[in-house]
C-alpha atoms as a PDB file:
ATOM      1  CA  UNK A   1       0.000   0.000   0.000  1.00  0.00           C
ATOM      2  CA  UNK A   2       0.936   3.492  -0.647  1.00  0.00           C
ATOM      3  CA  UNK A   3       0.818   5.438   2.686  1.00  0.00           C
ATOM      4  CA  UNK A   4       1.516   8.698   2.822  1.00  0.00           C
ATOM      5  CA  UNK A   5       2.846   9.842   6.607  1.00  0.00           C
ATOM      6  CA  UNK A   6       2.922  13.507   8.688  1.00  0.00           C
ATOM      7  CA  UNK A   7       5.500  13.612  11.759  1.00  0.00           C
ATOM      8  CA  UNK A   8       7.705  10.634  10.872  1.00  0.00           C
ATOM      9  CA  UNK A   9      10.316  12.387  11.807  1.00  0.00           C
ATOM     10  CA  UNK A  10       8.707  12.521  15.365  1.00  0.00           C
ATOM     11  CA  UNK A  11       8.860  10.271  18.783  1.00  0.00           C
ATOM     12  CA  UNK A  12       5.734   7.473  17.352  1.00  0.00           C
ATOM     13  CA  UNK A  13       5.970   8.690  14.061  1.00  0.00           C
ATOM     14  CA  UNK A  14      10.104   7.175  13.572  1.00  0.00           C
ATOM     15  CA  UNK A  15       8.556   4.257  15.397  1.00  0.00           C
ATOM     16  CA  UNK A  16       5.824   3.754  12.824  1.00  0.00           C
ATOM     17  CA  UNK A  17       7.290   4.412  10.160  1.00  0.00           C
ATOM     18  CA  UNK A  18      10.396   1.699  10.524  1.00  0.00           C
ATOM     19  CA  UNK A  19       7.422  -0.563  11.116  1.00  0.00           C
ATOM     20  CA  UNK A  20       5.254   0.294   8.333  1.00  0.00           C
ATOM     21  CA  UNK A  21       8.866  -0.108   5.893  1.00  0.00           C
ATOM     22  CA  UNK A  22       9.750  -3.454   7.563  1.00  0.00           C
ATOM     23  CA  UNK A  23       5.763  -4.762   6.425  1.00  0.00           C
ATOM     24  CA  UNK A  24       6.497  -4.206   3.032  1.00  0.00           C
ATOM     25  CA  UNK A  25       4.521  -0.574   2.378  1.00  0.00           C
ATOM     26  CA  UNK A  26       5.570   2.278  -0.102  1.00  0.00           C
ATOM     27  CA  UNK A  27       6.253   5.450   1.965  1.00  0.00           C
ATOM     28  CA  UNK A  28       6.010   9.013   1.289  1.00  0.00           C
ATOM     29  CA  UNK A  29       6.957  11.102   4.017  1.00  0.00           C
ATOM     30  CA  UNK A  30       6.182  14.650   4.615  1.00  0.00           C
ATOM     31  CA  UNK A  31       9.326  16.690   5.614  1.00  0.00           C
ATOM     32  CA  UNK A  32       9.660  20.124   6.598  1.00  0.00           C
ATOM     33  CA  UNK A  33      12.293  22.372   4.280  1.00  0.00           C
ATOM     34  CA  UNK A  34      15.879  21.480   6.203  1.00  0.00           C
ATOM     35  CA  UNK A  35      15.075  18.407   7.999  1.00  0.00           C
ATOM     36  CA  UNK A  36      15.823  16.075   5.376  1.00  0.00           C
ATOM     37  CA  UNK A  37      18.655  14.614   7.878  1.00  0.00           C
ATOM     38  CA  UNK A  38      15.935  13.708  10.435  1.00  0.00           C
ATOM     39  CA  UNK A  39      13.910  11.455   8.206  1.00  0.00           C
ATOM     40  CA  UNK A  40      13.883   7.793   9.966  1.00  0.00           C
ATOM     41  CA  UNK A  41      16.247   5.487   9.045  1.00  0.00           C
ATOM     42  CA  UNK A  42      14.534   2.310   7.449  1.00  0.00           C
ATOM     43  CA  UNK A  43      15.735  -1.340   6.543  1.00  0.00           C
ATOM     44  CA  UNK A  44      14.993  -1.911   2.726  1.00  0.00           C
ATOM     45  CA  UNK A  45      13.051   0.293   0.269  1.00  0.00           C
ATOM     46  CA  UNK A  46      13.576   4.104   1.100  1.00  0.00           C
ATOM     47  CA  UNK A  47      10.801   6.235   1.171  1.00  0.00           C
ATOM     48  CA  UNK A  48       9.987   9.073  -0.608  1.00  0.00           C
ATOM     49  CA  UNK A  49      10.762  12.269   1.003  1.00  0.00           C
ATOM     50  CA  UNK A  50       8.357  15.410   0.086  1.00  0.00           C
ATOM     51  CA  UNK A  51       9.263  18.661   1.156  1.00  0.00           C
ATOM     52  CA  UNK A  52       6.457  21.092   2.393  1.00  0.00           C
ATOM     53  CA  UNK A  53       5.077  22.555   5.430  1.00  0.00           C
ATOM     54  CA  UNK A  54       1.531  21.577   7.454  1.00  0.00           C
ATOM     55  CA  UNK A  55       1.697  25.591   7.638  1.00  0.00           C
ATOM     56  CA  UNK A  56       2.220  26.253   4.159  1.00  0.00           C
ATOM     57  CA  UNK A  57      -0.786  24.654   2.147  1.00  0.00           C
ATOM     58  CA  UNK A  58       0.490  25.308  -1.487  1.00  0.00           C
ATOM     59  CA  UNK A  59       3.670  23.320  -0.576  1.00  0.00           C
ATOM     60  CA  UNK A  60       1.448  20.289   0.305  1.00  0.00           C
ATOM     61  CA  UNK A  61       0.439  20.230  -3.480  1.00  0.00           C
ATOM     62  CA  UNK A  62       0.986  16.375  -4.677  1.00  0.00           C
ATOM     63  CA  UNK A  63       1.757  15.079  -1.250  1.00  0.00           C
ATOM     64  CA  UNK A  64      -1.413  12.564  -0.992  1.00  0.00           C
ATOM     65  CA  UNK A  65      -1.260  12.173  -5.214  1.00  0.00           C
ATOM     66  CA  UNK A  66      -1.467   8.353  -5.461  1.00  0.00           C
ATOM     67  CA  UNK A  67      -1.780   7.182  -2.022  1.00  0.00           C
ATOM     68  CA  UNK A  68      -4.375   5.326  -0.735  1.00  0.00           C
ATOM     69  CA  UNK A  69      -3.597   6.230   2.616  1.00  0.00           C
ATOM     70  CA  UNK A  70      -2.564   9.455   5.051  1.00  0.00           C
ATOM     71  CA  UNK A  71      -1.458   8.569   8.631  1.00  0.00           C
ATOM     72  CA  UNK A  72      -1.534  12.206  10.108  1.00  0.00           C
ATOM     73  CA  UNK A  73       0.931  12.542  13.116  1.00  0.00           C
ATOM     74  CA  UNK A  74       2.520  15.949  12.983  1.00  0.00           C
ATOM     75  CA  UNK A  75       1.733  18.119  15.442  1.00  0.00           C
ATOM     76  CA  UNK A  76       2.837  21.559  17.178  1.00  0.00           C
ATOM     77  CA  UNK A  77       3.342  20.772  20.970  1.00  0.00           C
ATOM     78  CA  UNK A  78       2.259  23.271  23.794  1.00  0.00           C
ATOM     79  CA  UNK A  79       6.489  24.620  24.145  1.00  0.00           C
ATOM     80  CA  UNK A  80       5.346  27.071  21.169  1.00  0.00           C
ATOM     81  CA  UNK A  81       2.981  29.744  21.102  1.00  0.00           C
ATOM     82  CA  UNK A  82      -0.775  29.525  20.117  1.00  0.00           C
ATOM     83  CA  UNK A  83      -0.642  30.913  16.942  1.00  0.00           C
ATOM     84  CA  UNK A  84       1.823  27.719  15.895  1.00  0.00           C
ATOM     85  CA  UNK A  85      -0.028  25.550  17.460  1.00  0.00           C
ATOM     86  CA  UNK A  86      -3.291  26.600  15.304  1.00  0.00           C
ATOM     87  CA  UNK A  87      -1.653  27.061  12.218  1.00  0.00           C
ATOM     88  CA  UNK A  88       0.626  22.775  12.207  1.00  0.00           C
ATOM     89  CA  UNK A  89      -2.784  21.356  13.935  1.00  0.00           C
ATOM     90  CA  UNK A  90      -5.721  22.987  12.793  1.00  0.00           C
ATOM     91  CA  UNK A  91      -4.478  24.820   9.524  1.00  0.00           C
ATOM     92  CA  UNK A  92      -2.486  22.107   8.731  1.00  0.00           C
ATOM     93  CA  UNK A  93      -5.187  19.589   9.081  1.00  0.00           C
ATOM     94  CA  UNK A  94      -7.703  21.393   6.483  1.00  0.00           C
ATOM     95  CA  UNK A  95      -4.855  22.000   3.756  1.00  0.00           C
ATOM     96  CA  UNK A  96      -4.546  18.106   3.973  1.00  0.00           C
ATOM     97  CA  UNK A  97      -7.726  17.437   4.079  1.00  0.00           C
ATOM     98  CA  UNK A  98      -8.068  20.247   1.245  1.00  0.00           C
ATOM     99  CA  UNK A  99      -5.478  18.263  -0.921  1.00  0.00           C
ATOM    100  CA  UNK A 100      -7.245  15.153  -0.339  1.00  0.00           C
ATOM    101  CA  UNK A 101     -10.188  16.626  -2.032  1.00  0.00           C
ATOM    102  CA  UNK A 102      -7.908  17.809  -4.978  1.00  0.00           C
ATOM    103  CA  UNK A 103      -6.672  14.571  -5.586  1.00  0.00           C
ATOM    104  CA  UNK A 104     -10.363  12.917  -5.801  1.00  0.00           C
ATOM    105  CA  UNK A 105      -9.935  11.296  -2.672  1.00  0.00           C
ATOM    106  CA  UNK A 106     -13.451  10.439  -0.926  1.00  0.00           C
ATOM    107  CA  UNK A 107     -14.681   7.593   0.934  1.00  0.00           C
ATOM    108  CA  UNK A 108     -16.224   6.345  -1.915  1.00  0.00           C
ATOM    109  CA  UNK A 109     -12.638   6.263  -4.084  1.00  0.00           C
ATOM    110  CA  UNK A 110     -10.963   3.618  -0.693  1.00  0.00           C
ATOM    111  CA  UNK A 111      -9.019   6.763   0.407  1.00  0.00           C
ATOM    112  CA  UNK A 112      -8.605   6.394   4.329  1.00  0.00           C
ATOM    113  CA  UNK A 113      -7.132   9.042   6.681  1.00  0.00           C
ATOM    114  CA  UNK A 114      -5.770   7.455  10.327  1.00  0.00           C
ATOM    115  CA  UNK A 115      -4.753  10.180  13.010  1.00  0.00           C
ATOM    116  CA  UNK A 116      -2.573   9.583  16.147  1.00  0.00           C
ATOM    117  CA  UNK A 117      -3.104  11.885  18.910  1.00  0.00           C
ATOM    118  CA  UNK A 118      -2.092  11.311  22.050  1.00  0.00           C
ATOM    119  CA  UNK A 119      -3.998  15.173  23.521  1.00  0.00           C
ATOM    120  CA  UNK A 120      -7.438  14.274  22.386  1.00  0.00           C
ATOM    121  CA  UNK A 121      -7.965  12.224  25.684  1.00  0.00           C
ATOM    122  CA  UNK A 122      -6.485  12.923  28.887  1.00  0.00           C
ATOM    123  CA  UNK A 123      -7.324  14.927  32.032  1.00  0.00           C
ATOM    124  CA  UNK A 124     -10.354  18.349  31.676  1.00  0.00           C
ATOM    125  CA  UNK A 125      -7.455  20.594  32.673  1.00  0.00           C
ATOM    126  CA  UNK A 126      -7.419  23.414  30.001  1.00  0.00           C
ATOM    127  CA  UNK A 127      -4.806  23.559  27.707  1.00  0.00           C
ATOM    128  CA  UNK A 128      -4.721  25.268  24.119  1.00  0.00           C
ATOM    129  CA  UNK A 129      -3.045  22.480  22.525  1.00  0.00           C
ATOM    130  CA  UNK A 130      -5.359  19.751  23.580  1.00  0.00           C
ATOM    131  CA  UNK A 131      -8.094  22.019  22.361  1.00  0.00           C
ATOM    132  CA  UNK A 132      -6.269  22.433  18.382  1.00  0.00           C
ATOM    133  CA  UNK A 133      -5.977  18.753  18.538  1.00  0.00           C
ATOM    134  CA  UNK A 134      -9.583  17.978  19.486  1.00  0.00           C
ATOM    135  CA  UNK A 135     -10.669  20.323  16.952  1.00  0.00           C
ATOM    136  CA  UNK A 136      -8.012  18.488  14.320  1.00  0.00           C
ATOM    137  CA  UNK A 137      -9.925  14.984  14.858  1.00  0.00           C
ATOM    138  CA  UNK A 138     -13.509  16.681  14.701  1.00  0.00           C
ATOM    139  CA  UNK A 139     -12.126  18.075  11.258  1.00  0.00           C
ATOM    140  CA  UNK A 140     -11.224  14.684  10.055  1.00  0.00           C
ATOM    141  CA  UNK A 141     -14.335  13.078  10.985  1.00  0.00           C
ATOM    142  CA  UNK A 142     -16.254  15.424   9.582  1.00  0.00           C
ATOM    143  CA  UNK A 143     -14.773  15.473   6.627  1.00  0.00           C
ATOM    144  CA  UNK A 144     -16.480  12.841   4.326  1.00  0.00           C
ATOM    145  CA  UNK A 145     -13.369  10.596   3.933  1.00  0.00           C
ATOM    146  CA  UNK A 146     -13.175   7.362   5.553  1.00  0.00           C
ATOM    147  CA  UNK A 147     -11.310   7.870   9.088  1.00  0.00           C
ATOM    148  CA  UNK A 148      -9.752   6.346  12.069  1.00  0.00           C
ATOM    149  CA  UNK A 149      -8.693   7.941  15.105  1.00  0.00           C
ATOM    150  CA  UNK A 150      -5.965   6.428  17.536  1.00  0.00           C
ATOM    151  CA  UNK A 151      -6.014   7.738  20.818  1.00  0.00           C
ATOM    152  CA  UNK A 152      -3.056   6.741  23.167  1.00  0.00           C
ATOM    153  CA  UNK A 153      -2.402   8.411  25.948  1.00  0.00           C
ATOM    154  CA  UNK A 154       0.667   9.395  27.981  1.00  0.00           C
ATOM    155  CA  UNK A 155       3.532   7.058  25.867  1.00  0.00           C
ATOM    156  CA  UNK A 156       6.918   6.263  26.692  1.00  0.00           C
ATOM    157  CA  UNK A 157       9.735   4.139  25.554  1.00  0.00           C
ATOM    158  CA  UNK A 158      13.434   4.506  24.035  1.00  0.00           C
ATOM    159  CA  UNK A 159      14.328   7.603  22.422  1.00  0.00           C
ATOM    160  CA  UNK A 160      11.884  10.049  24.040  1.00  0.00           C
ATOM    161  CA  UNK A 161      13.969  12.622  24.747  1.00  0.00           C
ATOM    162  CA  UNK A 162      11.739  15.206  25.835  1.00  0.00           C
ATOM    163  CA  UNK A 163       9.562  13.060  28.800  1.00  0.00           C
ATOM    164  CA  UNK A 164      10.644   9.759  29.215  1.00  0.00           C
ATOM    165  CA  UNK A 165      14.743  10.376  29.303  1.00  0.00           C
ATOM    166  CA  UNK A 166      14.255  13.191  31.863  1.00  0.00           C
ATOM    167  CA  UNK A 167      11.883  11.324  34.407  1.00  0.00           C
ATOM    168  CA  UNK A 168      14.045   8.464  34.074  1.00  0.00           C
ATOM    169  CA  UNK A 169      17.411  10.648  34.697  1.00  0.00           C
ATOM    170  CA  UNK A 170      15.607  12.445  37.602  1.00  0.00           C
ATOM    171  CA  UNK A 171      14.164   8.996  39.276  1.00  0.00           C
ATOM    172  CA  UNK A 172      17.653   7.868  38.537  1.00  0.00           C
ATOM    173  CA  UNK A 173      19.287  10.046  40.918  1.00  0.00           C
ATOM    174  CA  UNK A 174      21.819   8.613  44.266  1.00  0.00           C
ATOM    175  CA  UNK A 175      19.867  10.831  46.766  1.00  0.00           C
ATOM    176  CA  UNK A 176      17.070  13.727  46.971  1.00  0.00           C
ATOM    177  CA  UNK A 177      13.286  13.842  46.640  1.00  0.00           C
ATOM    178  CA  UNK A 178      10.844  13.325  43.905  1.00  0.00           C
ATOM    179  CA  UNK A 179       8.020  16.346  45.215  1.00  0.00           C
ATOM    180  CA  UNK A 180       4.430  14.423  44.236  1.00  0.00           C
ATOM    181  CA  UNK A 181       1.724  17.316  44.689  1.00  0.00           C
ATOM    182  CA  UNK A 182      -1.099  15.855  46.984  1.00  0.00           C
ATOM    183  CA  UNK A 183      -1.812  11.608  48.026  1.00  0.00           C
ATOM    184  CA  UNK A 184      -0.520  10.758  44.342  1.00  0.00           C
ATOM    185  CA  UNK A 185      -3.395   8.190  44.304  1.00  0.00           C
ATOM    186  CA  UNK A 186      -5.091   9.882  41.003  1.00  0.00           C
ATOM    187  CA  UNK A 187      -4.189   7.360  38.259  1.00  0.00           C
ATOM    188  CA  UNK A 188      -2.785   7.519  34.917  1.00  0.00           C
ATOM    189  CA  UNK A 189      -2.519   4.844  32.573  1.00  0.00           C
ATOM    190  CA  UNK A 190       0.950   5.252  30.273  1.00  0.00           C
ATOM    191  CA  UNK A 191       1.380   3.299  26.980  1.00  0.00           C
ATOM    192  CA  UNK A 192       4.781   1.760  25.980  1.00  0.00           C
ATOM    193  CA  UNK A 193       5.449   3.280  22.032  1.00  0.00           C
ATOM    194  CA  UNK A 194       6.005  -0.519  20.991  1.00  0.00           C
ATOM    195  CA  UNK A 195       2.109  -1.105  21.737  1.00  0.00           C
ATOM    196  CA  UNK A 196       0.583   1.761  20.495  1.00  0.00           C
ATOM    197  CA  UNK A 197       2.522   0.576  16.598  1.00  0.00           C
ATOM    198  CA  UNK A 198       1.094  -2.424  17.170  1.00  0.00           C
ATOM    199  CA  UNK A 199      -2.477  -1.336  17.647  1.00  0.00           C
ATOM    200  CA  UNK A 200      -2.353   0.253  14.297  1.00  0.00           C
ATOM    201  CA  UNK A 201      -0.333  -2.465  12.594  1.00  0.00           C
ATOM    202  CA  UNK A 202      -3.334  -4.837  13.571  1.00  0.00           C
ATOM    203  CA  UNK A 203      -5.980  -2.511  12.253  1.00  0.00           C
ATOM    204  CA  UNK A 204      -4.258  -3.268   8.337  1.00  0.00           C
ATOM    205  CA  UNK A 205      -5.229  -6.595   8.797  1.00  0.00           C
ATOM    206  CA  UNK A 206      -9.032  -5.201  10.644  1.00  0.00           C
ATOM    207  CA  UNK A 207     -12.540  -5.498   8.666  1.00  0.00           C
ATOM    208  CA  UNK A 208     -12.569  -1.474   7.998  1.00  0.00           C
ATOM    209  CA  UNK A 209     -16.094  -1.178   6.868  1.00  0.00           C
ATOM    210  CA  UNK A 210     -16.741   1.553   9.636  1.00  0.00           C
ATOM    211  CA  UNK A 211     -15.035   4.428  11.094  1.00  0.00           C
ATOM    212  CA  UNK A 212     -13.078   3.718  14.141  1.00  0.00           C
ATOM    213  CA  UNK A 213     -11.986   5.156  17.035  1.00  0.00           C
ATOM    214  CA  UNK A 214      -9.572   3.305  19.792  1.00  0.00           C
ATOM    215  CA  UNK A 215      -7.919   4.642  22.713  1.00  0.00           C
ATOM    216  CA  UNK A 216      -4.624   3.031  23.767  1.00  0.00           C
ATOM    217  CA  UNK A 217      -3.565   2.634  27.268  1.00  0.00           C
ATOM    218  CA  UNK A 218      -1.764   0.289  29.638  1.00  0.00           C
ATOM    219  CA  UNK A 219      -3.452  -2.574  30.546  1.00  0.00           C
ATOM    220  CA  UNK A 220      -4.830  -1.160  33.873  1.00  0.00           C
ATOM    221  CA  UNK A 221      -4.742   3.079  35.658  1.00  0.00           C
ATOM    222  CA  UNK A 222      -1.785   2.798  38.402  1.00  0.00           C
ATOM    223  CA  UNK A 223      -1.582   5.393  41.025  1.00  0.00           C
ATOM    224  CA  UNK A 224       0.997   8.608  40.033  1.00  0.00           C
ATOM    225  CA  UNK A 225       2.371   7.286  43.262  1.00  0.00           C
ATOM    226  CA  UNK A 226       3.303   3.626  42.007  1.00  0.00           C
ATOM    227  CA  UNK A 227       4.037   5.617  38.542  1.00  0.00           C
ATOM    228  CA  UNK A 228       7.177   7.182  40.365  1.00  0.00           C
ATOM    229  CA  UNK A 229       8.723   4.087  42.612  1.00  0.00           C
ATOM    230  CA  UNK A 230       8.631   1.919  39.393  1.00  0.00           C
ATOM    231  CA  UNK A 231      10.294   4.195  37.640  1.00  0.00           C
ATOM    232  CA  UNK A 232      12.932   4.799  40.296  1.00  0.00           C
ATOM    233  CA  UNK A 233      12.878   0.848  40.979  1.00  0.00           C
ATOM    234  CA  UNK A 234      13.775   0.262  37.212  1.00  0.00           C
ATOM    235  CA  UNK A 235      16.256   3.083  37.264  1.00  0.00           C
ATOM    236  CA  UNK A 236      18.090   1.619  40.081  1.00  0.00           C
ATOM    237  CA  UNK A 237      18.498   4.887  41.828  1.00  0.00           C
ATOM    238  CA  UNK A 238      18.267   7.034  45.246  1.00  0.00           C
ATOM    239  CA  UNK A 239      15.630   9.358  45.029  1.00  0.00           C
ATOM    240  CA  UNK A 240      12.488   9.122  48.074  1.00  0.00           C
ATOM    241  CA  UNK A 241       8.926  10.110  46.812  1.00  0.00           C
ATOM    242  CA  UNK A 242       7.400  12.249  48.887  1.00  0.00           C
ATOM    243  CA  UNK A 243       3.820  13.732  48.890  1.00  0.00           C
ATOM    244  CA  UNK A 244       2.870  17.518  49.087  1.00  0.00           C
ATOM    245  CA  UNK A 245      -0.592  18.043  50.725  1.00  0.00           C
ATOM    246  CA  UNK A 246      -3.051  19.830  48.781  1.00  0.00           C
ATOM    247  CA  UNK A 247      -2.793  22.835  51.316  1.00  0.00           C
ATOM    248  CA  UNK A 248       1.072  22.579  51.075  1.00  0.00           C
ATOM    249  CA  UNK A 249       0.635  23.013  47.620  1.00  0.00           C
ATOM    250  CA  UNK A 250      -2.211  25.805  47.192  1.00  0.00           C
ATOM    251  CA  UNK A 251      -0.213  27.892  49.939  1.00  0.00           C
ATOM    252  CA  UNK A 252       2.945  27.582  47.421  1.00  0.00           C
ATOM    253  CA  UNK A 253       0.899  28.458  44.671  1.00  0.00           C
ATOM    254  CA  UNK A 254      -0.214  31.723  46.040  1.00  0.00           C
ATOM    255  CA  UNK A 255       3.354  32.914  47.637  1.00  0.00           C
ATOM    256  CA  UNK A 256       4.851  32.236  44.014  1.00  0.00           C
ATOM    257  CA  UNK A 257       1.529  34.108  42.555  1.00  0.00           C
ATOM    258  CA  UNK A 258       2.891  37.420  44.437  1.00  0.00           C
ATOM    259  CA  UNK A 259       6.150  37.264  42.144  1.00  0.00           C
ATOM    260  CA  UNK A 260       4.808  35.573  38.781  1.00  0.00           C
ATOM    261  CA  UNK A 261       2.082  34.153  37.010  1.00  0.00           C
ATOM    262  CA  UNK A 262       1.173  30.545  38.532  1.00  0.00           C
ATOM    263  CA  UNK A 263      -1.140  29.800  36.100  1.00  0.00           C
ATOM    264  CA  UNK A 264       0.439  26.659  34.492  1.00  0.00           C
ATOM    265  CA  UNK A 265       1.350  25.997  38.242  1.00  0.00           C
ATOM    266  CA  UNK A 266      -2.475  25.977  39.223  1.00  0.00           C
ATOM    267  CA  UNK A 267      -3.120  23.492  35.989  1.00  0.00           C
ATOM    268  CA  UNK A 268      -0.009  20.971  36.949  1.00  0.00           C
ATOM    269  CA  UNK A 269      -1.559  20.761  40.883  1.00  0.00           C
ATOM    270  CA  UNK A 270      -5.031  20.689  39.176  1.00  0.00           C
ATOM    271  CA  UNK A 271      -4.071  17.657  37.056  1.00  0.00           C
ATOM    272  CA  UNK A 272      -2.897  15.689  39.805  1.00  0.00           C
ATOM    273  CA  UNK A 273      -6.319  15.752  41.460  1.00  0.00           C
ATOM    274  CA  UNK A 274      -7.569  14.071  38.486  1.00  0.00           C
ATOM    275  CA  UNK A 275      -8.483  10.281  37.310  1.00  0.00           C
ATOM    276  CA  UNK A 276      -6.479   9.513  33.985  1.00  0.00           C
ATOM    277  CA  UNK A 277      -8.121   5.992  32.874  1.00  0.00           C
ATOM    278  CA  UNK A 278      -9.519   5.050  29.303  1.00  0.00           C
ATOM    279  CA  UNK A 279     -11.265   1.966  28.054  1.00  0.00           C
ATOM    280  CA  UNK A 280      -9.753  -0.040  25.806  1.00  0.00           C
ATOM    281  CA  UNK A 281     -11.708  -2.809  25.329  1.00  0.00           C
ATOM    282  CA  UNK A 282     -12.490  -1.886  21.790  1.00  0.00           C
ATOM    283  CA  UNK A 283      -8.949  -1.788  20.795  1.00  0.00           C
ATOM    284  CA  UNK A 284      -8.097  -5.184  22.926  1.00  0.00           C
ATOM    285  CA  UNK A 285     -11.324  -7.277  21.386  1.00  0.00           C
ATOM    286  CA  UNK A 286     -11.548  -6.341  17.801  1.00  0.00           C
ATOM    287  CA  UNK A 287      -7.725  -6.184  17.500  1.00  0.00           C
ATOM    288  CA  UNK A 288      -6.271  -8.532  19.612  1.00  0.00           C
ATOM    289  CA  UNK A 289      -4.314  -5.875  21.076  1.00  0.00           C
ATOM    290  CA  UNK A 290      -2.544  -6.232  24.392  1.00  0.00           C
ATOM    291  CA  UNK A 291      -0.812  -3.636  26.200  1.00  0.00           C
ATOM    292  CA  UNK A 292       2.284  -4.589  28.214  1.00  0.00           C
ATOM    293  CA  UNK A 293       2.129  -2.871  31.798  1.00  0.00           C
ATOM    294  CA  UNK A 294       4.115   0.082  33.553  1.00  0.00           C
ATOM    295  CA  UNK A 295       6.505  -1.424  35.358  1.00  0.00           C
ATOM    296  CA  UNK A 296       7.339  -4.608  32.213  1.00  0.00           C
ATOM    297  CA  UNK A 297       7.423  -1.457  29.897  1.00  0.00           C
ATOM    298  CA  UNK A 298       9.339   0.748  32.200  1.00  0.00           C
ATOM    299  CA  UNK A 299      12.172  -1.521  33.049  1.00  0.00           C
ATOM    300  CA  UNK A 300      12.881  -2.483  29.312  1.00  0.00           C
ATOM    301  CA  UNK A 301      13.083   1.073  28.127  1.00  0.00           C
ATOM    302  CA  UNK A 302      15.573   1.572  31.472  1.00  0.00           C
ATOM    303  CA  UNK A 303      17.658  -0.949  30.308  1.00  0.00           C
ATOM    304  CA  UNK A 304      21.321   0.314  28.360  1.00  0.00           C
ATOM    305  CA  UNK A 305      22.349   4.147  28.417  1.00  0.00           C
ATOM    306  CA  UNK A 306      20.484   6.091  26.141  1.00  0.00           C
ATOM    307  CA  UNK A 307      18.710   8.502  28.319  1.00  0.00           C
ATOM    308  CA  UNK A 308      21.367   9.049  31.089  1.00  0.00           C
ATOM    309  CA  UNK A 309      23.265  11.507  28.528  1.00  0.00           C
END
C-alpha cells in the first residue's frame, strides 16, 4: 500500500514508520524544508521524502497524489505559542484534508485518513493544545473521507527525549526527593510506544467497513504514586517520593503568585487531582491488542544508556 505519513520524523511517528517499511509498504513522508537529515532510518526500500510545510498549504500540493492512505501525526506541541499551534494542527489539518479533495480522494474512491493523537484524551485541565488537537480529529471526521482515530495516551519508551529520558534521569538520581503534589493516588494509565505501533499495525489486517476510534492505554490506571517508585525501581536509583498536601501546595501556589504568574502551576496541581483511565476494550477485542504494563514497559526502556546523557 501506498501510505503517505505527517511527523515521521517525530517520537511514534520514527517508530511507525520503521514498522510500516519493515511490512512491506511504499512510503512518502512529509518533511519540513531542512530536515531532510531527520527522516527515519529504514531497513529496505527508502521512502519518498516530500518537502512542504503543514503551515504552508500550497507546498502540500501532490503530497497525498497516489496514495491510498494518510497517517496524520505531525503536530505543534504546547512549548510554542498559540498561533503555531493553530496554524501545524488545525491549519495544517484542512490543507490536507483540502489536498485530499484535490486529488479525488473520498470515501467512496478507498481513500482512508488514520490520526494519532495522544492530547485528544487525557485529564479536563485546560490547555490550548489539547483544544487544536480535538478540533483536528472533529475536522477529520467530519470530513467525508473514511477515518480512524488512535487515541493513546501518555507514551513512553526509548528515544523520548523530551519526557521519558528526563523522568528516568531524575528517578535515577543517588539521593534527593521526587516532590508528588497531593496523596498521588489519582491514576494515569501510560502506553509503551512498541504497543501503540502495534495497535495500528493490527488494524491493516481489521474489517474497515466503519469508522473507528480506539484509545490506547496500559493494561490497567496505576496510582501517580506507584508511577514514580517503578520508575525509580527500574532506574536503580536514590531518590524518596514524597507527597505535598493539597494545602502545602495551594499555599505555594499563592506565595509564588505574588512574584509571577502561577497559572500553568495551578493546571499541573489541578491535574494531579484528576483520574487519567480510558477503556480499551475496543482496541483489545476487535484487535487482539494487548498492552504490556508500567513497570514490564518501564524496566525495558531503562535498560542500556540512552537517556542518562
Amino acid at each position: 500500500m501506498r501510505i503517505a505519513i505527517t511527523g515521521s520524523t517525530g517520537f511514534i511517528g520514527g517508530y511507525l514508520t520503521r514498522a510500516l517499511a519493515e511490512a512491506g509498504h511504499e512510503l512518502r513522508l512529509l518533511i519540513r524544508p531542512g530536515r531532510e537529515e531527520a527522516a527515519p532510518a529504514v531497513a529496505g526500500a527508502q521512502p519518498e521524502l516530500f518537502i512542504g510545510n503543514l503551515s504552508d498549504a500550497k507546498s502540500l500540493e501532490g503530497f497525498l497524489e497516489g496514495c491510498e492512505l494518510l497517517i496524520h501525526l505531525a503536530s505543534a506541541h504546547d512549548h510554542l505559542n498559540d498561533e503555531e499551534m493553530r496554524a501545524v494542527n488545525i491549519g495544517g489539518t484542512e490543507a490536507l484534508i483540502a489536498e485530499a479533495e484535490r486529488c479525488g480522494h473520498s470515501g467512496s474512491s478507498g481513500f482512508e485518513i488514520w490520526v494519532v493523537s495522544s492530547a485528544v484524551i487525557g485529564a479536563p485541565v485546560y490547555s490550548y493544545y489539547r483544544d487544536t488537537k480535538r478540533i483536528q480529529e472533529k475536522l477529520i471526521r467530519g470530513c467525508g473521507i473514511n477515518w480512524t482515530s488512535f487515541r493513546p495516551t501518555l507514551v513512553y519508551g526509548e528515544g523520548d527525549m523530551r519526557h521519558t529520558a528526563p523522568l528516568l534521569r531524575k528517578c535515577a538520581e543517588p539521593k534527593g526527593k521526587f516532590l508528588v503534589p497531593h496523596d498521588g493516588k489519582s491514576m494515569i494509565n501510560p502506553v509503551h510506544v512498541d504497543d501503540v505501533v502495534d495497535a495500528v499495525m493490527r488494524f491493516f489486517n481489521f474489517d474497515r467497513g466503519v469508522d473507528c476510534c480506539y484509545e490506547l492505554a496500559g493494561p490497567q490506571g496505576l496510582p501517580y504514586n506507584q508511577f514514580v517508585d517503578a520508575t525509580i525501581a527500574a532506574t536503580g536509583g536514590g531518590v524518596r517520593r514524597r507527597n505535598i498536601s493539597k494545602a502545602w501546595a495551594d499555599r505555594l501556589i499563592f506565595l509564588k503568585g505574588l512574584f509571577t504568574d502561577v497559572t500553568e502551576d495551578r493546571r499541573a496541581s489541578a491535574y494531579f487531582m484528576l483520574h487519567h483511565e480510558h477503556n480499551i476494550t475496543n482496541a483489545v477485542e476487535e484487535l487482539g491488542w494487548t498492552p504490556r504494563s508500567y513497570e514490564e514497559g518501564i524496566r525495558e526502556v531503562a535498560k542500556g544508556d540512552w537517556w542518562r546523557a
